[in-house]
PDB file of N, CA and C in Angstrom:
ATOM      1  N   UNK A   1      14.845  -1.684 -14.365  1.00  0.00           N
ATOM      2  CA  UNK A   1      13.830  -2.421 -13.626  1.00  0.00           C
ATOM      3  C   UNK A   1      12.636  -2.637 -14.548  1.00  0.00           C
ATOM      4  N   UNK A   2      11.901  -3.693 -14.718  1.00  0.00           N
ATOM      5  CA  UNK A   2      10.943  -4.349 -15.185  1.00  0.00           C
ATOM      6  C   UNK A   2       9.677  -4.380 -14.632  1.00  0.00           C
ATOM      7  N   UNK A   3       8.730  -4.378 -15.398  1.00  0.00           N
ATOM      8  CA  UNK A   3       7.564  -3.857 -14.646  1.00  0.00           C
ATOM      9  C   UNK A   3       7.205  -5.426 -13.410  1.00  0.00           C
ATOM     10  N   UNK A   4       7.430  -6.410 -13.440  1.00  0.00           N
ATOM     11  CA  UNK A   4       7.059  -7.179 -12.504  1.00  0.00           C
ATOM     12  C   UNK A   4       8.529  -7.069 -11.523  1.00  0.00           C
ATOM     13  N   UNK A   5       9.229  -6.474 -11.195  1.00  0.00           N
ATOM     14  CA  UNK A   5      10.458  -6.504 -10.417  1.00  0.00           C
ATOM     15  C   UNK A   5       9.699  -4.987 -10.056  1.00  0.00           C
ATOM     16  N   UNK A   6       9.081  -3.948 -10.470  1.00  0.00           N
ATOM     17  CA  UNK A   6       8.749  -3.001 -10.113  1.00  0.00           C
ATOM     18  C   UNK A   6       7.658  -2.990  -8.740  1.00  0.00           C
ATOM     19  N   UNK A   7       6.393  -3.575  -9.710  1.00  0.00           N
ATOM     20  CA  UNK A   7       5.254  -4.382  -8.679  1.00  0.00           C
ATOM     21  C   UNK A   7       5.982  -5.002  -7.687  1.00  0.00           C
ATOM     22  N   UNK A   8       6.661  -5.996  -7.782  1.00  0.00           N
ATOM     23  CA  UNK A   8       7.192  -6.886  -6.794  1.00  0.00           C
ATOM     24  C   UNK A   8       7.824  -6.188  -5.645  1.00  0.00           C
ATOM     25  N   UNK A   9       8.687  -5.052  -5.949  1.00  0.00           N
ATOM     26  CA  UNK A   9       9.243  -3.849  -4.685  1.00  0.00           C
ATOM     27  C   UNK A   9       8.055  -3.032  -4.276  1.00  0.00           C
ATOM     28  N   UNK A  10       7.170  -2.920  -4.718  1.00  0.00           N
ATOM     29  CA  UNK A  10       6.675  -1.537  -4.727  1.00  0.00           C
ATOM     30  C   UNK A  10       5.632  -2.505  -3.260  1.00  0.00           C
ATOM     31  N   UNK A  11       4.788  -3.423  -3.715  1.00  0.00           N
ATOM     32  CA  UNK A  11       4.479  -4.543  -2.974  1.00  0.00           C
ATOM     33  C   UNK A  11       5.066  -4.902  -1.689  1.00  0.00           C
ATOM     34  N   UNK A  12       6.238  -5.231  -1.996  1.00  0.00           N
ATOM     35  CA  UNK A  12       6.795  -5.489  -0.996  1.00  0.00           C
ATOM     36  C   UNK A  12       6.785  -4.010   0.087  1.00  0.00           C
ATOM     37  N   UNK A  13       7.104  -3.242  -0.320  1.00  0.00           N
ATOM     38  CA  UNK A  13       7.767  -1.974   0.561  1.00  0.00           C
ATOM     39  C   UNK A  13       6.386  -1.298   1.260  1.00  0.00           C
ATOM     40  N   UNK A  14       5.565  -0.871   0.157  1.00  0.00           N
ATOM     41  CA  UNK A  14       3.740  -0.358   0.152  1.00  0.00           C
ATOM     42  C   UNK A  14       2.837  -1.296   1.622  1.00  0.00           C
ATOM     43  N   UNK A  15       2.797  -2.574   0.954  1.00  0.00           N
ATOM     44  CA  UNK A  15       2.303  -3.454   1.586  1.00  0.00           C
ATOM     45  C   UNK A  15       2.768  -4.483   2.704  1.00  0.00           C
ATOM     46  N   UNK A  16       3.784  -4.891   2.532  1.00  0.00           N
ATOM     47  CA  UNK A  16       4.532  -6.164   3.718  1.00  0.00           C
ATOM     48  C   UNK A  16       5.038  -5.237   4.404  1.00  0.00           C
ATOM     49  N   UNK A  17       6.231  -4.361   4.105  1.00  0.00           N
ATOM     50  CA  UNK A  17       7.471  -3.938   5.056  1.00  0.00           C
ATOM     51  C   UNK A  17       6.500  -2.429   6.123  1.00  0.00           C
ATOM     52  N   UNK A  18       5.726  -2.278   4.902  1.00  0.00           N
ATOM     53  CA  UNK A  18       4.841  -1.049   6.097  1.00  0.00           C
ATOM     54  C   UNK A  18       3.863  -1.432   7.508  1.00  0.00           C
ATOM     55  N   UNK A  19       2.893  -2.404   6.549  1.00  0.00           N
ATOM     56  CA  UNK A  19       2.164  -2.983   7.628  1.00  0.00           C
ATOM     57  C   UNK A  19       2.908  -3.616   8.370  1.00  0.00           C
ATOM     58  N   UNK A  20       4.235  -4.258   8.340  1.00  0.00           N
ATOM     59  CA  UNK A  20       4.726  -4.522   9.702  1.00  0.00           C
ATOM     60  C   UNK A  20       4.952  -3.469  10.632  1.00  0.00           C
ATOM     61  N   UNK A  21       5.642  -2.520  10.237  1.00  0.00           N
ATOM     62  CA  UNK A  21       5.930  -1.117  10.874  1.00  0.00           C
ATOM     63  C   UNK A  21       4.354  -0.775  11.476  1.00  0.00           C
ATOM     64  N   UNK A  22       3.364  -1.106  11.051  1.00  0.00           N
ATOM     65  CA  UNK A  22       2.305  -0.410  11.277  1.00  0.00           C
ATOM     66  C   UNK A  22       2.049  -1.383  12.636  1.00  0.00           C
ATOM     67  N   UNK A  23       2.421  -2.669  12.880  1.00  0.00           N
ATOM     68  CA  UNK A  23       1.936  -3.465  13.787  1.00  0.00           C
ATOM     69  C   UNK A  23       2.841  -2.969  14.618  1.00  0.00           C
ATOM     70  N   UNK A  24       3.917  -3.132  14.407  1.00  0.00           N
ATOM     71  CA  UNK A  24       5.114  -2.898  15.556  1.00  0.00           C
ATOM     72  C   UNK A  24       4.737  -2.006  16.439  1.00  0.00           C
ATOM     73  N   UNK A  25       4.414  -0.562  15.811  1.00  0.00           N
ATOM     74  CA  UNK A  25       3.927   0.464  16.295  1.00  0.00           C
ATOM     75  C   UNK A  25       3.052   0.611  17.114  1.00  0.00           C
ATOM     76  N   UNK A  26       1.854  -0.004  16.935  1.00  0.00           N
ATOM     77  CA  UNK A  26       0.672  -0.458  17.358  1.00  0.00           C
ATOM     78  C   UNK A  26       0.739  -0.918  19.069  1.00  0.00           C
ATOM     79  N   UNK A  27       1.871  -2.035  18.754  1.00  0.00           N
ATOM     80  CA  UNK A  27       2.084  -3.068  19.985  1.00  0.00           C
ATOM     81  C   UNK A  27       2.802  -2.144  20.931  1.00  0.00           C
ATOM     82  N   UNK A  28       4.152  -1.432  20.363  1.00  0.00           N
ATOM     83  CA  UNK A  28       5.132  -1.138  21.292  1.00  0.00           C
ATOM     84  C   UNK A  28       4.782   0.565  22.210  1.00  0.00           C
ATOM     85  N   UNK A  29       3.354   0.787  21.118  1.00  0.00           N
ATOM     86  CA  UNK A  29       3.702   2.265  21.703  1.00  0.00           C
ATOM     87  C   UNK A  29       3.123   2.390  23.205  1.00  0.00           C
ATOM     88  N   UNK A  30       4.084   3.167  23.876  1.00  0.00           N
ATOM     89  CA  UNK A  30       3.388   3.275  25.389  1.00  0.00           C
ATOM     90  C   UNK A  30       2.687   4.501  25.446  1.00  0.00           C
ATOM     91  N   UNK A  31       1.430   4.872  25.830  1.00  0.00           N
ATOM     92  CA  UNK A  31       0.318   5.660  25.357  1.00  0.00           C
ATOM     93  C   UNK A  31       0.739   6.746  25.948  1.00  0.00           C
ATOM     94  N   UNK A  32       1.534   6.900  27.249  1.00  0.00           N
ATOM     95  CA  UNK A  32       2.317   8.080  27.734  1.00  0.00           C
ATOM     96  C   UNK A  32       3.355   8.576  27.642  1.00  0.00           C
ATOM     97  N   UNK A  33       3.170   8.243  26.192  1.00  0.00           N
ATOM     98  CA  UNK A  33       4.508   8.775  24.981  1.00  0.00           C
ATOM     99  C   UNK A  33       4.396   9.849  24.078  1.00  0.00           C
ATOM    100  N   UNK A  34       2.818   9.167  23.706  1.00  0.00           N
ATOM    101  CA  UNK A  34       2.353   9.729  22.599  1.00  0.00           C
ATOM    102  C   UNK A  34       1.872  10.899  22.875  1.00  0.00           C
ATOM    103  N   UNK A  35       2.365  12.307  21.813  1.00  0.00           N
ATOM    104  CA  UNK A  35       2.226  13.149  21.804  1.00  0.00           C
ATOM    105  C   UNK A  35       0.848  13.790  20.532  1.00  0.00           C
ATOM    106  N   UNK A  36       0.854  12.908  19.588  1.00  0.00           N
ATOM    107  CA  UNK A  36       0.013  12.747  18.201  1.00  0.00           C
ATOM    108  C   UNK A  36      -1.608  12.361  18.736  1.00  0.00           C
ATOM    109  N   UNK A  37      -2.370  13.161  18.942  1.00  0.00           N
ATOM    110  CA  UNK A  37      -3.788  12.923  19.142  1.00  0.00           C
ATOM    111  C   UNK A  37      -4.309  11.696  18.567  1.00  0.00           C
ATOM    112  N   UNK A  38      -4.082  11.929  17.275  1.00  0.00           N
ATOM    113  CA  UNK A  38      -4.660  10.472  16.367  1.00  0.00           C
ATOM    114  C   UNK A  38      -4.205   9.764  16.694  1.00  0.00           C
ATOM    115  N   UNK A  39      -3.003   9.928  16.576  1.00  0.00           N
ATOM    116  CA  UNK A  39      -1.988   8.514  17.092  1.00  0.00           C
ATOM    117  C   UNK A  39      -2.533   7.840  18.270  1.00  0.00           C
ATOM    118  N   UNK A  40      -2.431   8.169  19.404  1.00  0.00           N
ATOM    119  CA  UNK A  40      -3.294   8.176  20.739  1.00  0.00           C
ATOM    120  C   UNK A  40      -4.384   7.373  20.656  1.00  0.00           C
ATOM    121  N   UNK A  41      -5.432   7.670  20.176  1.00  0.00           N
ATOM    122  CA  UNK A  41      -6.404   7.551  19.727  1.00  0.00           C
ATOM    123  C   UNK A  41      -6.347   6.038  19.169  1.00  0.00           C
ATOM    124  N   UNK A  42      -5.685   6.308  17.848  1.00  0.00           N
ATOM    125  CA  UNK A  42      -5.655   4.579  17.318  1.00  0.00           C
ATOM    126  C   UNK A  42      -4.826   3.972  18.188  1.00  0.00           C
ATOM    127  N   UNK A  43      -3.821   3.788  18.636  1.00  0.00           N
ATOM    128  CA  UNK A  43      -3.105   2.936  19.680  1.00  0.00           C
ATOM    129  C   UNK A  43      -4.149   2.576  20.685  1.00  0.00           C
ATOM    130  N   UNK A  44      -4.908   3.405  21.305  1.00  0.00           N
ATOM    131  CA  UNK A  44      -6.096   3.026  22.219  1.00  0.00           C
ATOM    132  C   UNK A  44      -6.668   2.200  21.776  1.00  0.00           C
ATOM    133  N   UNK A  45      -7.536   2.367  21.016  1.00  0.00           N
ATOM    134  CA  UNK A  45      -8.621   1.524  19.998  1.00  0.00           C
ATOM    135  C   UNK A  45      -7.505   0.105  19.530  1.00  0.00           C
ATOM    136  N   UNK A  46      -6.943  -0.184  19.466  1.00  0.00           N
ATOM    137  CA  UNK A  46      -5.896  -1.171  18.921  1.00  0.00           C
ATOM    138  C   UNK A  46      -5.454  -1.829  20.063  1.00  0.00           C
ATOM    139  N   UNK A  47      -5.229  -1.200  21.472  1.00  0.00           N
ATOM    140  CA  UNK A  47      -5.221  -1.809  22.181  1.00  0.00           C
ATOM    141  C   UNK A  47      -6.053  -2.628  23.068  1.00  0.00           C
ATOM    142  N   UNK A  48      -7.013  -1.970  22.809  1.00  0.00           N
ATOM    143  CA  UNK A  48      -8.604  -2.171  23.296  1.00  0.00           C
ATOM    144  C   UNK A  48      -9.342  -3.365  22.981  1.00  0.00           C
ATOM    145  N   UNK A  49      -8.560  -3.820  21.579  1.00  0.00           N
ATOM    146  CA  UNK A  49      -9.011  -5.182  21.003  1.00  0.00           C
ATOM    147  C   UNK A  49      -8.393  -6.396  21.422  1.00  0.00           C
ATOM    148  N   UNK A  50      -9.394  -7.782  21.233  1.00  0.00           N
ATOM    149  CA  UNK A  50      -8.704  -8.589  21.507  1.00  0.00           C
ATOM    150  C   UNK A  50      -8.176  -8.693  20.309  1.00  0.00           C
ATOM    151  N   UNK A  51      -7.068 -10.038  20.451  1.00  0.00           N
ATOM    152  CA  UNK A  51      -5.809 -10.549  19.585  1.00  0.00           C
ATOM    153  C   UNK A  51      -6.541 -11.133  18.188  1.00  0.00           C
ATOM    154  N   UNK A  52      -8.001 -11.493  18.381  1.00  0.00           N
ATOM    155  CA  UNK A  52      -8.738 -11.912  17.071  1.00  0.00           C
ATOM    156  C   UNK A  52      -8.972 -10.467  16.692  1.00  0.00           C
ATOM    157  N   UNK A  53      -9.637  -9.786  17.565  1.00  0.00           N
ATOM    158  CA  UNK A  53     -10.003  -8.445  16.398  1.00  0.00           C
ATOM    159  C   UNK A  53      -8.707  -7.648  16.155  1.00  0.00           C
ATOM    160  N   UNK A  54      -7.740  -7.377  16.630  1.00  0.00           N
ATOM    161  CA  UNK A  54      -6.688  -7.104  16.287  1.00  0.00           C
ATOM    162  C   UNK A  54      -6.010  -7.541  14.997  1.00  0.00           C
ATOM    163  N   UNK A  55      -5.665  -8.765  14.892  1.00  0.00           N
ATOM    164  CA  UNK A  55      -5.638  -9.726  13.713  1.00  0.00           C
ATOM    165  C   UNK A  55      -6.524  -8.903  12.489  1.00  0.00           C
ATOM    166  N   UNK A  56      -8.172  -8.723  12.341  1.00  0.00           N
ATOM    167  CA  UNK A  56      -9.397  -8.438  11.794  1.00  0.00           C
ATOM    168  C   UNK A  56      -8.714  -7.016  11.591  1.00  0.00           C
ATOM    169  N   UNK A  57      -8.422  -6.411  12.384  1.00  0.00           N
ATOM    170  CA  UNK A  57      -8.395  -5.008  12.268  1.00  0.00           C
ATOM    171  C   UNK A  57      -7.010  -4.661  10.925  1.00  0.00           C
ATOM    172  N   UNK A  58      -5.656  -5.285  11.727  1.00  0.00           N
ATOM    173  CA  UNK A  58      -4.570  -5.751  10.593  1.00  0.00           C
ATOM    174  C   UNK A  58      -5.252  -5.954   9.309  1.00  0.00           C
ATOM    175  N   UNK A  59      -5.744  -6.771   9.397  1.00  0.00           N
ATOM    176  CA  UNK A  59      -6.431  -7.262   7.700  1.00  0.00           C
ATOM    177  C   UNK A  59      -7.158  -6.183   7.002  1.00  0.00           C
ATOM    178  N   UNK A  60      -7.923  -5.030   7.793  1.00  0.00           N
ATOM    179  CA  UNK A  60      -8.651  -4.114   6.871  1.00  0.00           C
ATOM    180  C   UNK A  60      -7.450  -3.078   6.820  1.00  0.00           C
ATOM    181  N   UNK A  61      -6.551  -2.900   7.644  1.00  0.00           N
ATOM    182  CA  UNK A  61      -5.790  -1.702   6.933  1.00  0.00           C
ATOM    183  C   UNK A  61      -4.658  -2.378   6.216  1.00  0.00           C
ATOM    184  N   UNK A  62      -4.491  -3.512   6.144  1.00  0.00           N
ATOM    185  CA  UNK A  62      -3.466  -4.435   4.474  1.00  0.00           C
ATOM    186  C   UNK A  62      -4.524  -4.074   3.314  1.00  0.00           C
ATOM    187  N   UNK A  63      -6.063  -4.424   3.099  1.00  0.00           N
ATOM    188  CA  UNK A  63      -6.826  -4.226   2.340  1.00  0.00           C
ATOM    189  C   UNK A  63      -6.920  -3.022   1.664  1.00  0.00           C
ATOM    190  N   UNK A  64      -7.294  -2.152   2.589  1.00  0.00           N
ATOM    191  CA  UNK A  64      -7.132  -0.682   2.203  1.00  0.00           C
ATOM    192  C   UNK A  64      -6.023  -0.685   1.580  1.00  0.00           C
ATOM    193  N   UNK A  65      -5.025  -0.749   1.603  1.00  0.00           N
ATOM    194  CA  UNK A  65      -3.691  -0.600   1.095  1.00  0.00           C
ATOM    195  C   UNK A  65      -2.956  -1.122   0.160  1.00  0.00           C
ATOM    196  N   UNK A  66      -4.100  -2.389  -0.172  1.00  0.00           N
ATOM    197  CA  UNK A  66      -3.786  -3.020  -1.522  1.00  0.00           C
ATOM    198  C   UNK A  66      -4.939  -2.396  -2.304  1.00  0.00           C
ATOM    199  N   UNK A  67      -6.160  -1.738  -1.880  1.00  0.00           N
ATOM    200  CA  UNK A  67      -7.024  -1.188  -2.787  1.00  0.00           C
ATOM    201  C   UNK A  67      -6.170  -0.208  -3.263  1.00  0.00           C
ATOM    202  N   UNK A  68      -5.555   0.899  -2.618  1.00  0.00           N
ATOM    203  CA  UNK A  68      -4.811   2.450  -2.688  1.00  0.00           C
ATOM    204  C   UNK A  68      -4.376   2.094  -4.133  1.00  0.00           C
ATOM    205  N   UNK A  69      -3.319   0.975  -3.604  1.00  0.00           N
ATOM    206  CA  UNK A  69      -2.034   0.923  -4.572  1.00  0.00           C
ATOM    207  C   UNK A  69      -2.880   0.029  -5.719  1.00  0.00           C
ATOM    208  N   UNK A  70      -3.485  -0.512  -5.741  1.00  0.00           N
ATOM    209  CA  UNK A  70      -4.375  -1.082  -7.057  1.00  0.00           C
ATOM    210  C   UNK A  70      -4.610  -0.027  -7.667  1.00  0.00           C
ATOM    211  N   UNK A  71      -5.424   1.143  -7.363  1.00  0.00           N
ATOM    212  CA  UNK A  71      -5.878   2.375  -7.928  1.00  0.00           C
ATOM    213  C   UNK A  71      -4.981   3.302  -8.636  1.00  0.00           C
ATOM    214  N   UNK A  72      -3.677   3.459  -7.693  1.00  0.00           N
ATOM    215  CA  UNK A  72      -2.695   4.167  -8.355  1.00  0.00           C
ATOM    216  C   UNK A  72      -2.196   3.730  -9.816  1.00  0.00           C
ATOM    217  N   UNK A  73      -1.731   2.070  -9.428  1.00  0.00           N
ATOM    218  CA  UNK A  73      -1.154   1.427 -10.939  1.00  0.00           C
ATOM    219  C   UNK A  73      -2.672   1.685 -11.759  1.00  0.00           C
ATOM    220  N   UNK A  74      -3.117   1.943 -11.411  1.00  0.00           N
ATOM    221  CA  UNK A  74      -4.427   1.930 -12.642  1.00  0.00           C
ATOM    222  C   UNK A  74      -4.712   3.028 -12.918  1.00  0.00           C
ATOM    223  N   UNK A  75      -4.092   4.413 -12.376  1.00  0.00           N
ATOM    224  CA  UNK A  75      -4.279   5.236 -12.965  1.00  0.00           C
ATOM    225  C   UNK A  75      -3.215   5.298 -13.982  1.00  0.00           C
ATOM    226  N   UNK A  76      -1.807   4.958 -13.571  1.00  0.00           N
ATOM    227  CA  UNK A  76      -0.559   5.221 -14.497  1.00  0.00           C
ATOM    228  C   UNK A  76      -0.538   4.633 -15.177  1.00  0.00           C
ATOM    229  N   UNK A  77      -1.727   3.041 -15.502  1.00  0.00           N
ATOM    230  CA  UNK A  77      -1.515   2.041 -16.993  1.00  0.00           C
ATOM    231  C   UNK A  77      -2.384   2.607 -17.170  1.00  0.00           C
ATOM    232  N   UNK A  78      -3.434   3.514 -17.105  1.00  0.00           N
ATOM    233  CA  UNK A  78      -4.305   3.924 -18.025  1.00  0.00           C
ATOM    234  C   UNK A  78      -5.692   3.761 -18.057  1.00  0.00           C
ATOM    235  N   UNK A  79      -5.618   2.674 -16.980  1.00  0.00           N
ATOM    236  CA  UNK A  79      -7.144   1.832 -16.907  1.00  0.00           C
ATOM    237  C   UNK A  79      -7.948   2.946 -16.411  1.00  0.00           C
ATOM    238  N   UNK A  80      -7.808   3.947 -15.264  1.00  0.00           N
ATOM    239  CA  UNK A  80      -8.722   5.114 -15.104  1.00  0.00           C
ATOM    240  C   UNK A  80      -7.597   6.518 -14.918  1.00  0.00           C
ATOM    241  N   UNK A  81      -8.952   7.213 -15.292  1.00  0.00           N
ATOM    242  CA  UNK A  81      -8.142   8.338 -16.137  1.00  0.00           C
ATOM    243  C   UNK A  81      -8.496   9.328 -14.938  1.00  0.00           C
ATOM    244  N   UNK A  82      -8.052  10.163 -14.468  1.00  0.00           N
ATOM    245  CA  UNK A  82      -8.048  11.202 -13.244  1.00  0.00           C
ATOM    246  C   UNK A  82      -9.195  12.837 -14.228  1.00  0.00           C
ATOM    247  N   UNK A  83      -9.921  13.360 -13.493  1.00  0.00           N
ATOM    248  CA  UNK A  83     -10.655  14.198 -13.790  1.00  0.00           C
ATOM    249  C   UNK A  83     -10.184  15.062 -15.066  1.00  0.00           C
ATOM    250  N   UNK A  84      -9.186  15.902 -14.298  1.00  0.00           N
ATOM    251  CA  UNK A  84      -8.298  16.556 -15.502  1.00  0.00           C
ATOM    252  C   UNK A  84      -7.364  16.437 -16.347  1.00  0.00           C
ATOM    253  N   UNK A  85      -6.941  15.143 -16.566  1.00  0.00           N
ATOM    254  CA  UNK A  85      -5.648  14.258 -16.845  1.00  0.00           C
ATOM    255  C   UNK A  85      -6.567  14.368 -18.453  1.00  0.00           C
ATOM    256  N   UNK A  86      -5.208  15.160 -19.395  1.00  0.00           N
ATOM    257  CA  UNK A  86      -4.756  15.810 -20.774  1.00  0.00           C
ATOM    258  C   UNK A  86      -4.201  14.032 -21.206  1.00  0.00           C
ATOM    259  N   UNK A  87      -3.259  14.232 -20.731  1.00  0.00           N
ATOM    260  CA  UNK A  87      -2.110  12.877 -21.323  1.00  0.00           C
ATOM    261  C   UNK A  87      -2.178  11.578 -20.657  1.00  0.00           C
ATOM    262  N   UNK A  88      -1.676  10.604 -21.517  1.00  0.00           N
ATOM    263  CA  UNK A  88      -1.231   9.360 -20.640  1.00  0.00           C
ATOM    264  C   UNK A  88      -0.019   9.501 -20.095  1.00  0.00           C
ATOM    265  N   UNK A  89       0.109   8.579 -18.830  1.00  0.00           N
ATOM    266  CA  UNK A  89       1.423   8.839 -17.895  1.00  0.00           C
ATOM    267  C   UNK A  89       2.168   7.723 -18.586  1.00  0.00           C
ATOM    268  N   UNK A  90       3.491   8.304 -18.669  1.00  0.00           N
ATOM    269  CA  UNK A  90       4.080   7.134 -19.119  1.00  0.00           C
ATOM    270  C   UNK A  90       5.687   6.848 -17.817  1.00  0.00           C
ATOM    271  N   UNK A  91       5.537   5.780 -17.733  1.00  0.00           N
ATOM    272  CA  UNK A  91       6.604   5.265 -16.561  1.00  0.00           C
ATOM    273  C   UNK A  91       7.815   4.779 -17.051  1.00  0.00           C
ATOM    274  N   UNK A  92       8.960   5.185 -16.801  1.00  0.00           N
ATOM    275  CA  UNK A  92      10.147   4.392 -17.441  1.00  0.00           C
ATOM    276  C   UNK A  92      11.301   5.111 -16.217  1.00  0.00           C
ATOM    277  N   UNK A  93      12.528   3.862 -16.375  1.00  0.00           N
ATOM    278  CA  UNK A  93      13.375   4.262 -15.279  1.00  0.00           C
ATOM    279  C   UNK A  93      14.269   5.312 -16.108  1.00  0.00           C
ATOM    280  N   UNK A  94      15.312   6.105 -15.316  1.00  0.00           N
ATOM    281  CA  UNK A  94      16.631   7.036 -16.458  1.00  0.00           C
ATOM    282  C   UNK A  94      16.790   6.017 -16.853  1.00  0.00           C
ATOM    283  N   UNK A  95      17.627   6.525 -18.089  1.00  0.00           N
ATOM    284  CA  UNK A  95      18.351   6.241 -19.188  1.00  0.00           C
ATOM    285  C   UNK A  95      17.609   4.840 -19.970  1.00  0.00           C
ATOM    286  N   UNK A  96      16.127   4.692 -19.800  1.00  0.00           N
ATOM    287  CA  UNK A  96      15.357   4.083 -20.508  1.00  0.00           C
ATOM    288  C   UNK A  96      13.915   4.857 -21.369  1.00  0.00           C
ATOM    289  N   UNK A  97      13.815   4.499 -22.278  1.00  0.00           N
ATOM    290  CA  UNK A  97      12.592   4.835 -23.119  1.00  0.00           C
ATOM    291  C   UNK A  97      11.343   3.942 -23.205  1.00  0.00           C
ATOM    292  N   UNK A  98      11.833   3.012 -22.671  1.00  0.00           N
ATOM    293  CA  UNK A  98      10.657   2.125 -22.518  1.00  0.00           C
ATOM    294  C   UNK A  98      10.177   1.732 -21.151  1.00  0.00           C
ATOM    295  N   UNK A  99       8.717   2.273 -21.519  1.00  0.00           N
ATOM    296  CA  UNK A  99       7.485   2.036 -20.559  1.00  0.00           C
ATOM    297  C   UNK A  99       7.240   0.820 -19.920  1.00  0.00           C
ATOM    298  N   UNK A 100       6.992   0.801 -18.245  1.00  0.00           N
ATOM    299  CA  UNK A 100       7.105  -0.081 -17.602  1.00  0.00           C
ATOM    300  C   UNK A 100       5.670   0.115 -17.367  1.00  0.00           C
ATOM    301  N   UNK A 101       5.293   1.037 -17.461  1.00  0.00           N
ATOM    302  CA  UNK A 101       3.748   0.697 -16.663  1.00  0.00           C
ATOM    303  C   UNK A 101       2.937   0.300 -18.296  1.00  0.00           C
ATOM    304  N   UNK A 102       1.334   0.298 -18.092  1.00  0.00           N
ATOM    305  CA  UNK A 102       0.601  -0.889 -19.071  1.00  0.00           C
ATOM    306  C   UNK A 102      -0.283  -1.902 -18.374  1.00  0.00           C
ATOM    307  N   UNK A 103       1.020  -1.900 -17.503  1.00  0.00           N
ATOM    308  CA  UNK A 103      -0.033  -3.494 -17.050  1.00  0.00           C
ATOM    309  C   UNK A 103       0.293  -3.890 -15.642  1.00  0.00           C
ATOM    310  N   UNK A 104       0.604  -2.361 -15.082  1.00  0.00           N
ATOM    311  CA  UNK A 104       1.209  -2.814 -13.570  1.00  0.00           C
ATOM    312  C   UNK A 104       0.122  -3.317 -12.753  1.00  0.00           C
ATOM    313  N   UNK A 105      -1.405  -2.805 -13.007  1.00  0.00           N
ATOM    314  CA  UNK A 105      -2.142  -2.968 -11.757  1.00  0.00           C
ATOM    315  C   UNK A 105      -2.589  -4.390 -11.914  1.00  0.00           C
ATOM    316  N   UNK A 106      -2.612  -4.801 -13.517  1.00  0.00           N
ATOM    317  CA  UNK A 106      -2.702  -6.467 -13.418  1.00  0.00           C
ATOM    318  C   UNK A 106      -1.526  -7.583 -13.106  1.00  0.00           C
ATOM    319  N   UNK A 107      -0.501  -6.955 -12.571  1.00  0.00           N
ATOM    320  CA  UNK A 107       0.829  -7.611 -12.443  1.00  0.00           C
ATOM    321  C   UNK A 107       0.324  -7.882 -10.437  1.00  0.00           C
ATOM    322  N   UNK A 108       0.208  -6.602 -10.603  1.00  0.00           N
ATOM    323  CA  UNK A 108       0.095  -6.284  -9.009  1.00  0.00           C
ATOM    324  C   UNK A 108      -1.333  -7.579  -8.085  1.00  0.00           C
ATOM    325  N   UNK A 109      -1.979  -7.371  -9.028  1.00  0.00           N
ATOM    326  CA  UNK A 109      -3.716  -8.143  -8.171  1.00  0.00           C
ATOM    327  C   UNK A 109      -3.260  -9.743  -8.717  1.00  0.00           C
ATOM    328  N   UNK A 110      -2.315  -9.932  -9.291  1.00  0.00           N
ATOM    329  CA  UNK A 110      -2.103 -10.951  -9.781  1.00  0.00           C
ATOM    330  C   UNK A 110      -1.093 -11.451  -8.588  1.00  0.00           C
ATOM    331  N   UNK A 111      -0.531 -10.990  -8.194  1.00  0.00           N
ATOM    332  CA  UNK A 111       0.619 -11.036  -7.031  1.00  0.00           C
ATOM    333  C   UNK A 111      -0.103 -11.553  -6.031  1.00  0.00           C
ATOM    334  N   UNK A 112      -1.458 -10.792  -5.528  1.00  0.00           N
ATOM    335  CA  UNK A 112      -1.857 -10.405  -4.108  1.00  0.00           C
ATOM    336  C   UNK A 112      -2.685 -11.624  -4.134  1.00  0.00           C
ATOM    337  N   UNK A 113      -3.610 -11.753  -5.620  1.00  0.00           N
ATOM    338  CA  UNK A 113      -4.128 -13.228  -5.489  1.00  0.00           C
ATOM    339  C   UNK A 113      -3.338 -14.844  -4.963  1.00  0.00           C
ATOM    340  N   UNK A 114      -2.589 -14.657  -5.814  1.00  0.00           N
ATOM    341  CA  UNK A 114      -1.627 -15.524  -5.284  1.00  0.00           C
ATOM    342  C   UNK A 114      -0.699 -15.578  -3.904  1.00  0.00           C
ATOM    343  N   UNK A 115      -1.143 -14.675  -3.122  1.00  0.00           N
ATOM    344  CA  UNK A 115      -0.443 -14.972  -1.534  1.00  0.00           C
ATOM    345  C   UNK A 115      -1.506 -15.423  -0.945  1.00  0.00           C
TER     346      UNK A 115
END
C-alpha cells in the first residue's frame, strides 16, 4: 500500500464510514435503550436539535475528526514531534522497507480540500 491509497482508506474509514455510523446512531437510538450515561445524554442533545442544527452539529464532529487525524499524520511524517519522542516514526507495510509516511498529512488536507 502507497501512501495516497493509505490516506485514501484511512479517510475513508476515520472520516466517511464512521461519521455515518455516528449519524445512524444518533437517529435510531431509542433513549429507553440506552444504558451509557453519555450516550443518553448526547442522543438527547442531538435530538433536541432541529434538522439545520443537527446538520451544524454533524459538521463539527466531521471537523474535529479531520483535525485528530491531520495531527496524527503529522506526528508520524514528522511535521510535530510529541514531548518525549527520541526517534522518527517510520511507517512501512510487512515485507516492505520503504516508508509510506513523509507526507501523509499533506496527502490527507489535500484530499479533504478537494471534497
Amino acid at each position: 500500500m502507497n501512501a495516497i491509497n493509505f490516506v485514501k482508506e484511512l479517510r475513508r474509514f476515520v472520516i466517511d464510514f464512521d461519521l455515518d455510523q455516528y449519524k445512524q446512531q444518533l437517529e435510531l437510538s431509542k433513549l429507553n435503550k440506552i444504558n451509557d450515561e453519555f450516550w443518553l445524554s448526547l442522543v438527547k442533545f442531538y435530538k433536541n436539535l432541529d434538522k439545520e442544527s443537527q446538520i451544524v452539529f454533524l459538521s463539527i464532529v466531521r471537523q474535529i475528526k479531520i483535525d485528530n487525524t491531520s495531527l496524527i499524520l503529522g506526528i508520524l511524517d514528522g511535521n510535530m514531534i510529541l514531548e518525549n519522542q527520541e526517534e522518527d516514526f517510520i511507517l512501512t507495510t510487512q515485507g516492505s522497507s520503504n516508508p509510506i509516511n513523509g507526507e501523509l498529512q499533506g496527502i490527507f488536507l489535500e484530499m479533504e480540500e478537494n471534497t
